[in-house]
PDB file of N, CA and C in Angstrom:
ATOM      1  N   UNK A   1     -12.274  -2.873 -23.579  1.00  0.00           N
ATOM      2  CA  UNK A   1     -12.234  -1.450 -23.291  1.00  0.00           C
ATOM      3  C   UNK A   1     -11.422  -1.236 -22.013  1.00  0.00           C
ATOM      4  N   UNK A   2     -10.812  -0.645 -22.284  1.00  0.00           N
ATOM      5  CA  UNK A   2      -9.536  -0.644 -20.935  1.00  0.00           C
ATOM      6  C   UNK A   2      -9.253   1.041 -20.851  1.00  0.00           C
ATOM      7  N   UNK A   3     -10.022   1.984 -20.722  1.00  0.00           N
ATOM      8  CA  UNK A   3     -10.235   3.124 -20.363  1.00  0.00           C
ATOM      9  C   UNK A   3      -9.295   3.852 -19.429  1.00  0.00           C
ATOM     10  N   UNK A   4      -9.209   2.922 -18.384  1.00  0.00           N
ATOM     11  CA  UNK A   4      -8.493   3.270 -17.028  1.00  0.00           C
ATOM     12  C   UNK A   4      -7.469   2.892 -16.705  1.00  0.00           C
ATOM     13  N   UNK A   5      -6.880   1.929 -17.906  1.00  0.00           N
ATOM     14  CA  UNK A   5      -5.538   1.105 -17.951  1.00  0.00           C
ATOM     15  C   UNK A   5      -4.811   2.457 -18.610  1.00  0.00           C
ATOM     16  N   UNK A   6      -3.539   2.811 -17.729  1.00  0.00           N
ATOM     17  CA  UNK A   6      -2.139   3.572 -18.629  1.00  0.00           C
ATOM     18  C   UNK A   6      -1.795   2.865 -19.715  1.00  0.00           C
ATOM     19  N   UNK A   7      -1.649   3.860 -20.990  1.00  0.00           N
ATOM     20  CA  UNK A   7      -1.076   2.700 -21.934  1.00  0.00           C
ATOM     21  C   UNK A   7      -0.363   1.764 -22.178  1.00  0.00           C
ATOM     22  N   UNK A   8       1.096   2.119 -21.005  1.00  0.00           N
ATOM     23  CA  UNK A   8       1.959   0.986 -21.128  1.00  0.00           C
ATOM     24  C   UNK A   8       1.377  -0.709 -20.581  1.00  0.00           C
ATOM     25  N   UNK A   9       0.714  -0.463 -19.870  1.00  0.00           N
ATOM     26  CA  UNK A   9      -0.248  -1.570 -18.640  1.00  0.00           C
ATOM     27  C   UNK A   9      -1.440  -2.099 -19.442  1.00  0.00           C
ATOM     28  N   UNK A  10      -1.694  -1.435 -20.672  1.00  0.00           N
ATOM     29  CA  UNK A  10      -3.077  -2.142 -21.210  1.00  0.00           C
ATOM     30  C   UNK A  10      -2.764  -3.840 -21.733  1.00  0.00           C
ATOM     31  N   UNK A  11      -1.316  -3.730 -22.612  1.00  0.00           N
ATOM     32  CA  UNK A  11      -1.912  -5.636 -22.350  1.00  0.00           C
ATOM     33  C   UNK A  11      -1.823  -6.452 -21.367  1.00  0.00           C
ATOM     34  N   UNK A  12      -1.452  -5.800 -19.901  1.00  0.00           N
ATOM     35  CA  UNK A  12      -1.494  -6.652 -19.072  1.00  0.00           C
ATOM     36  C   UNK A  12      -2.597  -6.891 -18.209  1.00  0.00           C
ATOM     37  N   UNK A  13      -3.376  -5.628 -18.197  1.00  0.00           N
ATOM     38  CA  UNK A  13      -4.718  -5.376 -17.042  1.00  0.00           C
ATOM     39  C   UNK A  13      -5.887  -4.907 -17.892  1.00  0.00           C
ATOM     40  N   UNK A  14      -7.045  -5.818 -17.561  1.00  0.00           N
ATOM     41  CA  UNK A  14      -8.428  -4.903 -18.096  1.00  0.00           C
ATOM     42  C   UNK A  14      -8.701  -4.118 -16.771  1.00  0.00           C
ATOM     43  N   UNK A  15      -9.744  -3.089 -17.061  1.00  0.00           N
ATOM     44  CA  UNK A  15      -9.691  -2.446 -15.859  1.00  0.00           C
ATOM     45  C   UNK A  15     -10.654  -2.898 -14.592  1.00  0.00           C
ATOM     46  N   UNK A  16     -11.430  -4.040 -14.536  1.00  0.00           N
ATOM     47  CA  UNK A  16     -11.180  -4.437 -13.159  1.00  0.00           C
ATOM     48  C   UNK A  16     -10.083  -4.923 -12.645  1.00  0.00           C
ATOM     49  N   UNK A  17      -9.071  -5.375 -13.135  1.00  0.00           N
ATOM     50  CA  UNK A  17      -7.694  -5.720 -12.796  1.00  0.00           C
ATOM     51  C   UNK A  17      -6.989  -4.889 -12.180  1.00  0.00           C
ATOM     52  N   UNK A  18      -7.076  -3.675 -13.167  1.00  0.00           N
ATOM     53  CA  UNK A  18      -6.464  -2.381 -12.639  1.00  0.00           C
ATOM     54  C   UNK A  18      -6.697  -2.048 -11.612  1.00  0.00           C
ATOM     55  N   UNK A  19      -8.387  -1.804 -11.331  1.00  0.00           N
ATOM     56  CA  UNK A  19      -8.676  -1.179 -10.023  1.00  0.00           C
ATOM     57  C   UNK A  19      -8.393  -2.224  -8.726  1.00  0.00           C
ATOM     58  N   UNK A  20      -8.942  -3.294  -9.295  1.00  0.00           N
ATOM     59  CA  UNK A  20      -8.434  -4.582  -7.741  1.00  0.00           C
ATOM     60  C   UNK A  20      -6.879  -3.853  -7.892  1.00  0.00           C
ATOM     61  N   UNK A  21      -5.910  -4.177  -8.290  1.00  0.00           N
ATOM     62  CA  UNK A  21      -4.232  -3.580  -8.378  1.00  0.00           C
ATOM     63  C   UNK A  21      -4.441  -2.469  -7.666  1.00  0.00           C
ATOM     64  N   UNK A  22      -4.815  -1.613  -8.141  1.00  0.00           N
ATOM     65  CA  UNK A  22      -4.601  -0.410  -7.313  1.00  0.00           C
ATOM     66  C   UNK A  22      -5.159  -0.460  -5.237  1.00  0.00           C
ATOM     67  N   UNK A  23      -6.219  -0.885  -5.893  1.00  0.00           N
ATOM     68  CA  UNK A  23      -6.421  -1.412  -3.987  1.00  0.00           C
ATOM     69  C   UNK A  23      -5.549  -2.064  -3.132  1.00  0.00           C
ATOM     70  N   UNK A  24      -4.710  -2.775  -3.986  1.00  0.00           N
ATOM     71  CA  UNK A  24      -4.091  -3.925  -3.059  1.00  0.00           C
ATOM     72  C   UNK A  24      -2.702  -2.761  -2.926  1.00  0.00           C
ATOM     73  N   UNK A  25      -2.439  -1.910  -3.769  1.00  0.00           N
ATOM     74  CA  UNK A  25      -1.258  -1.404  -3.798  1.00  0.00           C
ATOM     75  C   UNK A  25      -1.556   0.025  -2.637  1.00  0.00           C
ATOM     76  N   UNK A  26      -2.702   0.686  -2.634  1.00  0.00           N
ATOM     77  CA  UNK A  26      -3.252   1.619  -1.773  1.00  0.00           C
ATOM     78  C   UNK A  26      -3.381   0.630  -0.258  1.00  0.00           C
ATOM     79  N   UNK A  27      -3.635  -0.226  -0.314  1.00  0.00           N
ATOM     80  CA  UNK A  27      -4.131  -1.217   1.018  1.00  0.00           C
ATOM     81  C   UNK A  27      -2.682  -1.339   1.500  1.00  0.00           C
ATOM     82  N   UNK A  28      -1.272  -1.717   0.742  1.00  0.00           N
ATOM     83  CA  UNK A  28      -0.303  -1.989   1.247  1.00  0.00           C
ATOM     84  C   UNK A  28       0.291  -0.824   1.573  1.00  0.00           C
ATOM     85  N   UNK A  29       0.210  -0.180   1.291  1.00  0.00           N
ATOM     86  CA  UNK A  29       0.811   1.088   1.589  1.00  0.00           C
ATOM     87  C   UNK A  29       0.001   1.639   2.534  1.00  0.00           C
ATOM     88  N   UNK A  30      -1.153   1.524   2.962  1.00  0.00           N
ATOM     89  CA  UNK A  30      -1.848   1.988   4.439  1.00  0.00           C
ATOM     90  C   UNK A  30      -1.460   1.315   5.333  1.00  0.00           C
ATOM     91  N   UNK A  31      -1.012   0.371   5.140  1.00  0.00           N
ATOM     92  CA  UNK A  31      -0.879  -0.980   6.102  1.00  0.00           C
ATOM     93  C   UNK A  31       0.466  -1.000   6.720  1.00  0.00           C
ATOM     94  N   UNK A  32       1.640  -0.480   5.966  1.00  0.00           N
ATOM     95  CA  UNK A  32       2.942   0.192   5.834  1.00  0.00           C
ATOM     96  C   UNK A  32       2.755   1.632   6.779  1.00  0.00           C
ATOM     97  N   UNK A  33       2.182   2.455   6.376  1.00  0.00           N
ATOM     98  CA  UNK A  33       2.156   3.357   6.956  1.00  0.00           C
ATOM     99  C   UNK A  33       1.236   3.646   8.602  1.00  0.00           C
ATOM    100  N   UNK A  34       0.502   2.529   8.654  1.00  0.00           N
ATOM    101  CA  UNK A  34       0.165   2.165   9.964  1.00  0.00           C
ATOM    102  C   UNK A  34       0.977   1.756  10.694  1.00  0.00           C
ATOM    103  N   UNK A  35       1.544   0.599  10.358  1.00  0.00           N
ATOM    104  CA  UNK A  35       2.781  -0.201  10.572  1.00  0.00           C
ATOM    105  C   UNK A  35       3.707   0.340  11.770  1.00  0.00           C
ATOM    106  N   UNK A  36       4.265   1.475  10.553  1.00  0.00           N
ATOM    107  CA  UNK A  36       5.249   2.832  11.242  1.00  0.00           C
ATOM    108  C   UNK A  36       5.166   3.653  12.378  1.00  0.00           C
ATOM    109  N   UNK A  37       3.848   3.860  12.321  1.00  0.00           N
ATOM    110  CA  UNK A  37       3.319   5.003  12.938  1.00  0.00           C
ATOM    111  C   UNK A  37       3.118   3.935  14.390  1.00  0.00           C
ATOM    112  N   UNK A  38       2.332   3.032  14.366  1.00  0.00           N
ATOM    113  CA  UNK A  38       2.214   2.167  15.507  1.00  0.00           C
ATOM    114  C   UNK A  38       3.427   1.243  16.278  1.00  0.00           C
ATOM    115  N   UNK A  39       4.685   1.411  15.263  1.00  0.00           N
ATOM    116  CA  UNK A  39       6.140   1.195  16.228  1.00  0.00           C
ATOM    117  C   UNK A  39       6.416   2.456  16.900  1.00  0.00           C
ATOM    118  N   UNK A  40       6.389   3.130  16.319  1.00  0.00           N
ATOM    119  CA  UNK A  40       6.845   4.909  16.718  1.00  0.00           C
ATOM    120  C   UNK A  40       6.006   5.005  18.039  1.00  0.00           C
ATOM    121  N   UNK A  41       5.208   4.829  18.200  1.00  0.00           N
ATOM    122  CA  UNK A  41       3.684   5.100  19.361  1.00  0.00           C
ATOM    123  C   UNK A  41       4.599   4.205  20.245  1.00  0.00           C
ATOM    124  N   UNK A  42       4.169   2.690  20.190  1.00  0.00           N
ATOM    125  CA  UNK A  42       5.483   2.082  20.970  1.00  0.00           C
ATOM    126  C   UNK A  42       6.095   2.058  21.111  1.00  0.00           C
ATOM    127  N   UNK A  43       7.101   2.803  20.581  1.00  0.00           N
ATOM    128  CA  UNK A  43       8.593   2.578  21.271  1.00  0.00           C
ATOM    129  C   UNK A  43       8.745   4.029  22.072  1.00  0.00           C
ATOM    130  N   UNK A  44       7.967   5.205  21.677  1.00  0.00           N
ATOM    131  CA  UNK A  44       7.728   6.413  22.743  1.00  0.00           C
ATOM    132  C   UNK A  44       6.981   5.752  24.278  1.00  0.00           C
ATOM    133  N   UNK A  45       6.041   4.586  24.230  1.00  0.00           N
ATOM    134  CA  UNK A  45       5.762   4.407  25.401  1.00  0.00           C
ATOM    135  C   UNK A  45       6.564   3.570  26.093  1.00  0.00           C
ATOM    136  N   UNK A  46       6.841   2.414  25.799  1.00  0.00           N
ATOM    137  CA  UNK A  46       7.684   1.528  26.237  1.00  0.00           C
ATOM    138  C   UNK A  46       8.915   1.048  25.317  1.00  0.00           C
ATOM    139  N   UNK A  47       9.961   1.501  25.503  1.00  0.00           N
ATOM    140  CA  UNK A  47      10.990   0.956  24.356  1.00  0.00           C
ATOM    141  C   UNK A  47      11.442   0.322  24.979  1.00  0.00           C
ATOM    142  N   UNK A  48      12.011  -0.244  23.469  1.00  0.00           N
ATOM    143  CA  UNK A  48      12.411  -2.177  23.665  1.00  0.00           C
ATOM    144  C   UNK A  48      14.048  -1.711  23.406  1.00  0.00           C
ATOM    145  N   UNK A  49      14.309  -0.801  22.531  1.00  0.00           N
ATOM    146  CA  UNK A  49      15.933  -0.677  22.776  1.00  0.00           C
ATOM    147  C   UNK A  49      16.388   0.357  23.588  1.00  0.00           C
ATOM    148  N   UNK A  50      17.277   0.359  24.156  1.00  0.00           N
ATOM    149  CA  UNK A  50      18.140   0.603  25.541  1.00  0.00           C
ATOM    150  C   UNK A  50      19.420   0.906  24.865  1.00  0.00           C
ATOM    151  N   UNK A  51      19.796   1.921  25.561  1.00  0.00           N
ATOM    152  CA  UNK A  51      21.294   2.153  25.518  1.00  0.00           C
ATOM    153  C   UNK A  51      22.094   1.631  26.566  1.00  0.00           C
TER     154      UNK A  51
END
């Protein structure tokens, strides 16, 4: 029963598969977007490049 699988994705994922997938893909993308935000913070306080 693969409920939560998109159709194209059902023979590849049952849906705990799916949902672990989706975490890791939501987790990387927070992690990315932390990432960003915490160079930006640093380089407004102390920047490392110089003109």
């Amino acid at each position: 029963m693969n409920d939560k699988v998109p159709e194209k994705w059902k023979p590849l994922f049952t849906n705990e598969e799916w949902l672990e997938h989706g975490l890791v893909v939501y987790g990387s993308w927070a992690f990315l977007a932390l990432a960003v935000v915490l160079h930006i913070v640093f380089a407004s306080v102390k920047p490392w490049i110089t003109k």
